[in-house]
N, C-alpha and C. Protein backbone atom coordinates (compact mmCIF):
# COMPACT_ATOMS: atom_id res chain seq x y z
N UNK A 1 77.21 99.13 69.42
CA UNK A 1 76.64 97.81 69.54
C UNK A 1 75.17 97.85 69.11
N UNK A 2 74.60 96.82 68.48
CA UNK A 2 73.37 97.21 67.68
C UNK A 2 72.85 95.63 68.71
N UNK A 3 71.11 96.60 69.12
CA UNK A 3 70.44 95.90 69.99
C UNK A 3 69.71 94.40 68.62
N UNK A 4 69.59 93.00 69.66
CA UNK A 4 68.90 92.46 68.34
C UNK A 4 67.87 92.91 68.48
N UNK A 5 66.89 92.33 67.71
CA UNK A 5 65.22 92.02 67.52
C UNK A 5 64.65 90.84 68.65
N UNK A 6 65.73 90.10 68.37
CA UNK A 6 64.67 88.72 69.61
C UNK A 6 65.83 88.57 70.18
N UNK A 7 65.76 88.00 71.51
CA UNK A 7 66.41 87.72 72.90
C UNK A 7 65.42 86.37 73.72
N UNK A 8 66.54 85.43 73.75
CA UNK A 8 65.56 84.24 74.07
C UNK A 8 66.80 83.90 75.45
N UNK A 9 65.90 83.90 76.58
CA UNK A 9 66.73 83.38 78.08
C UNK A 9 66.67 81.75 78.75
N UNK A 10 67.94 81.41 78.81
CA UNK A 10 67.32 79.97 79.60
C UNK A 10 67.26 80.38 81.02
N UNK A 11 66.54 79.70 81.36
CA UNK A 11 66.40 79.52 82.08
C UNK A 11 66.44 78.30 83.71
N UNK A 12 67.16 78.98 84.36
CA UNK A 12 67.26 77.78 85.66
C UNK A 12 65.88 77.59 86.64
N UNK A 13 65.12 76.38 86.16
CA UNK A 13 63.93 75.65 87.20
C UNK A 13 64.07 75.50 88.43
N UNK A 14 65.46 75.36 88.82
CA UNK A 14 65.75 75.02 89.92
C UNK A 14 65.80 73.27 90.05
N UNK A 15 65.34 72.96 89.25
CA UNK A 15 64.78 71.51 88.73
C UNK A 15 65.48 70.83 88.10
N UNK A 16 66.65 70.08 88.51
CA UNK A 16 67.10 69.28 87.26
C UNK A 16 66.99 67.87 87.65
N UNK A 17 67.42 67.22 86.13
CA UNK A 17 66.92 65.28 86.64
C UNK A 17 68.64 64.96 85.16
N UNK A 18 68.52 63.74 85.47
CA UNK A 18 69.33 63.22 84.73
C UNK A 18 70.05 62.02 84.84
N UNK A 19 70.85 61.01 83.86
CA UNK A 19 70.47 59.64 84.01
C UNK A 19 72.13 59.63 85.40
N UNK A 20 72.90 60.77 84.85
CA UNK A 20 74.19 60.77 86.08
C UNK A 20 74.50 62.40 86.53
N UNK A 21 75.17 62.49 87.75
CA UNK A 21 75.04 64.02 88.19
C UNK A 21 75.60 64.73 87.52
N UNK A 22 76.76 64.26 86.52
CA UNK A 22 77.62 65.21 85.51
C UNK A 22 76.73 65.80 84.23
N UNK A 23 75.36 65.10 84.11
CA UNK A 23 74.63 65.45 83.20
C UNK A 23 73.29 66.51 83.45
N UNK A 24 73.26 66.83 84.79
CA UNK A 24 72.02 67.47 85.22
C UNK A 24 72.27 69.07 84.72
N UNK A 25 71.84 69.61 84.48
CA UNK A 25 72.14 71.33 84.05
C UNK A 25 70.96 72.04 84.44
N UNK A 26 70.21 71.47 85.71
CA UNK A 26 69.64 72.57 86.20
C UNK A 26 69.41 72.90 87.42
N UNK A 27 69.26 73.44 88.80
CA UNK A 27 68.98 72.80 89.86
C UNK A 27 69.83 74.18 90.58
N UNK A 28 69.51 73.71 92.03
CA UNK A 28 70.41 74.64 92.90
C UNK A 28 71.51 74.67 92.86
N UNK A 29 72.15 73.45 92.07
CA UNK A 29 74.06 73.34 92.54
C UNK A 29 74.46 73.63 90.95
N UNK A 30 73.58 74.24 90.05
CA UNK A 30 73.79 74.54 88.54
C UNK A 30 74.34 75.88 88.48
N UNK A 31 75.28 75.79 87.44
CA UNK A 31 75.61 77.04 87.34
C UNK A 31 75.17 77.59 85.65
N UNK A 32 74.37 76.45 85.45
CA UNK A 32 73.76 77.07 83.68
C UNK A 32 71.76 77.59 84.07
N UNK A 33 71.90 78.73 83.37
CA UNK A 33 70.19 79.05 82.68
C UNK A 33 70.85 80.41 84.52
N UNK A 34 69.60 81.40 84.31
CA UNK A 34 69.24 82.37 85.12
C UNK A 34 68.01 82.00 86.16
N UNK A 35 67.94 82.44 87.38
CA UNK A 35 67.65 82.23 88.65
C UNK A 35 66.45 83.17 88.11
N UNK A 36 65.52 82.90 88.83
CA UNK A 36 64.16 83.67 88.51
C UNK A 36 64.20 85.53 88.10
N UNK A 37 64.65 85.86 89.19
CA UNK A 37 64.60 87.13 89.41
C UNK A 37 65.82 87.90 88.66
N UNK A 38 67.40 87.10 88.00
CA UNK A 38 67.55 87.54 87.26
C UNK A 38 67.22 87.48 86.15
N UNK A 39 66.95 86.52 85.86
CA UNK A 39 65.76 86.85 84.13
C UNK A 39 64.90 87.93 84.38
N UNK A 40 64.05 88.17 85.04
CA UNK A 40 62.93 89.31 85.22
C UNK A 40 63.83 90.66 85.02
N UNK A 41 64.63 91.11 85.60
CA UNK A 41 66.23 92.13 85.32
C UNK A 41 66.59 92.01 84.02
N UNK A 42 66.77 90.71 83.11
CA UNK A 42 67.46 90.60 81.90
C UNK A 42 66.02 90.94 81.07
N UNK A 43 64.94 90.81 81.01
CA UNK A 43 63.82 90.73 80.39
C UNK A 43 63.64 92.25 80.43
N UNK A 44 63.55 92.89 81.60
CA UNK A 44 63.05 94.45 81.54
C UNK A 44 64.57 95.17 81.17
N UNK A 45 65.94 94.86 80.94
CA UNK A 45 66.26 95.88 80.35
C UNK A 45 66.85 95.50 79.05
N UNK A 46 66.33 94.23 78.52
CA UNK A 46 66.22 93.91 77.33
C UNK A 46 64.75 94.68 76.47
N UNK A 47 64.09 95.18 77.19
CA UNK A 47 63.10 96.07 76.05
C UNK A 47 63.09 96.99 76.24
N UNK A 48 64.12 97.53 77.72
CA UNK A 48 64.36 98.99 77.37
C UNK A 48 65.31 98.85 76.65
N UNK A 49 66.39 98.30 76.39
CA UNK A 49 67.12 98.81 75.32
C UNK A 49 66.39 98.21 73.33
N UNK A 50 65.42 98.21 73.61
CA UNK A 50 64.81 97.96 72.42
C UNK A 50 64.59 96.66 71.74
N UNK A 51 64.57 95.47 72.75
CA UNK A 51 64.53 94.28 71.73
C UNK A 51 62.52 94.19 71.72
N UNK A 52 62.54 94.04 70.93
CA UNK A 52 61.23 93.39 70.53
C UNK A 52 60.27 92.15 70.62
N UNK A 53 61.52 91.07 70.68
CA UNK A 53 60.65 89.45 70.68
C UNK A 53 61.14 89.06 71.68
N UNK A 54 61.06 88.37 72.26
CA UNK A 54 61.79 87.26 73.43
C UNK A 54 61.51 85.90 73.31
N UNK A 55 62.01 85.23 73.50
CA UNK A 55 61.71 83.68 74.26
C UNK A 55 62.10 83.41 75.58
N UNK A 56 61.76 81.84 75.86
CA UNK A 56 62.10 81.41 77.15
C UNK A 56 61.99 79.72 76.64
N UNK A 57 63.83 79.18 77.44
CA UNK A 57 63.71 78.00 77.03
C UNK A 57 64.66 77.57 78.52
N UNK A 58 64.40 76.28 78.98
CA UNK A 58 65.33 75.73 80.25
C UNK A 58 66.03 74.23 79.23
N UNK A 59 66.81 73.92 80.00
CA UNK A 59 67.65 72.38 80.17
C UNK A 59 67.72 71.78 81.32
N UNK A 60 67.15 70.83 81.72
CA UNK A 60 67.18 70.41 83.00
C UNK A 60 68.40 68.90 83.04
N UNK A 61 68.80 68.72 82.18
CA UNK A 61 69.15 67.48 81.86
C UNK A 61 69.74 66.36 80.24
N UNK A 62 69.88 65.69 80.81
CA UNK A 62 70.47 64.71 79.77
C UNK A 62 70.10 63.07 79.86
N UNK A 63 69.11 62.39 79.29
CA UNK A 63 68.89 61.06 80.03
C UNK A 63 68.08 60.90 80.99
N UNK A 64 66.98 61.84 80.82
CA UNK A 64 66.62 61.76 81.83
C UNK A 64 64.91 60.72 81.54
N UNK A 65 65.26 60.35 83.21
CA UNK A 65 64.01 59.00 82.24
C UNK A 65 62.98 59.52 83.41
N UNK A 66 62.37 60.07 83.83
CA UNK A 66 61.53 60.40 85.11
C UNK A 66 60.66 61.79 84.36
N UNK A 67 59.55 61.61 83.85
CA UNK A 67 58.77 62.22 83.04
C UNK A 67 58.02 63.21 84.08
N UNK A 68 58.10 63.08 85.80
CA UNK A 68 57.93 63.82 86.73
C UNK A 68 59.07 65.18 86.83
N UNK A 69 59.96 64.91 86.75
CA UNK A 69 61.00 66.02 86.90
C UNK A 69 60.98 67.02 85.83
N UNK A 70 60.52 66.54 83.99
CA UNK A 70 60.21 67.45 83.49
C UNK A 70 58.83 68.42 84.04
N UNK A 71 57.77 67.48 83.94
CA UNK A 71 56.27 68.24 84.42
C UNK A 71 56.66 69.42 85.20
N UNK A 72 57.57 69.19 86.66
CA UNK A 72 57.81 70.17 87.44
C UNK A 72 58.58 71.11 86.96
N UNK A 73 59.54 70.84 86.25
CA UNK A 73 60.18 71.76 85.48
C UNK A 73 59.75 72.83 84.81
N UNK A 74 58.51 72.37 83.84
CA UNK A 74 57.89 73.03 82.90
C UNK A 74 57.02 73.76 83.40
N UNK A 75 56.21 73.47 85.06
CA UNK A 75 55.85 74.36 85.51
C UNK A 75 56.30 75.42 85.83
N UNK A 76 56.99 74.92 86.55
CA UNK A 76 58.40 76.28 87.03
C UNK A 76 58.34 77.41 85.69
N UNK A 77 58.99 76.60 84.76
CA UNK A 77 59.09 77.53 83.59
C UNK A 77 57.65 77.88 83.04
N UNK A 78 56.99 77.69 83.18
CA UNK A 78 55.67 78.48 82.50
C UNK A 78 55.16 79.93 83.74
N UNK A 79 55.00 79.44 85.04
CA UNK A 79 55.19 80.18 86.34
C UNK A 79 56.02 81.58 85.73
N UNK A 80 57.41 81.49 85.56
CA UNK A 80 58.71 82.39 84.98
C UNK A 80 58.00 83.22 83.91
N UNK A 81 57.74 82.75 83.19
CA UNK A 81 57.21 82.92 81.94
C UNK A 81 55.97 83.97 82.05
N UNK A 82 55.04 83.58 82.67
CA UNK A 82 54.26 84.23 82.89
C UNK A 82 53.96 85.66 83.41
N UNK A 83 55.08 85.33 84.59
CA UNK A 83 55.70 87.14 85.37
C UNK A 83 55.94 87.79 84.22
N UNK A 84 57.08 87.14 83.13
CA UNK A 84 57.80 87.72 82.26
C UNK A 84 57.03 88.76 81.21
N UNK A 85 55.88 87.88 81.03
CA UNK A 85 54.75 88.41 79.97
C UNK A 85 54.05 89.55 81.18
N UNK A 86 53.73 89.45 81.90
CA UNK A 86 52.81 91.11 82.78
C UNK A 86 54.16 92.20 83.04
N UNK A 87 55.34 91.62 83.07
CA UNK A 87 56.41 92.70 82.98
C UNK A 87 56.52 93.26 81.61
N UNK A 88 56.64 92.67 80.92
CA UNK A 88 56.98 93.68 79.40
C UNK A 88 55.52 93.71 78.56
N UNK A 89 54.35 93.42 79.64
CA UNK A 89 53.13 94.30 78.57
C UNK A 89 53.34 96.07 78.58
């Protein structure tokens, strides 16, 4: 199996919004994107086995009209993000 070059994780905010509940994809009752602490696990043995680039992207939703639920979201995910970057310096 040949490791890639870049590895990009979604991520779960815990945060989701959306215009109906069948459309939300993020939150405690979600079962899409990784929970904090397993991304931090997927991140460190994604550069031990040699990947090089990473990203970080979430979905909180579909329709969603409440420009508050992203903000919090994106905190969350920058928060994530941030661990992520002092783990694989």
């Amino acid at each position: 199996m040949t490791t890639p070059k870049v590895l990009s994780v979604r991520i779960n905010p815990e945060i989701g919004a959306g215009h109906h509940s069948h459309v939300i994809t993020a939150g405690k009752n979600s079962k899409f994107g990784l929970w904090e602490n397993d991304a931090l696990a997927v991140y460190a043995q994604a550069k031990k086995a040699g990947v090089e680039r990473f990203g970080i992207h979430m979905h909180v939703g579909s329709g969603v009209l409440n420009v508050e639920a992203f903000l919090m979201a994106l905190d969350r995910l920058l928060s994530i993000a941030r661990k992520v970057t002092i783990r694989l310096e």
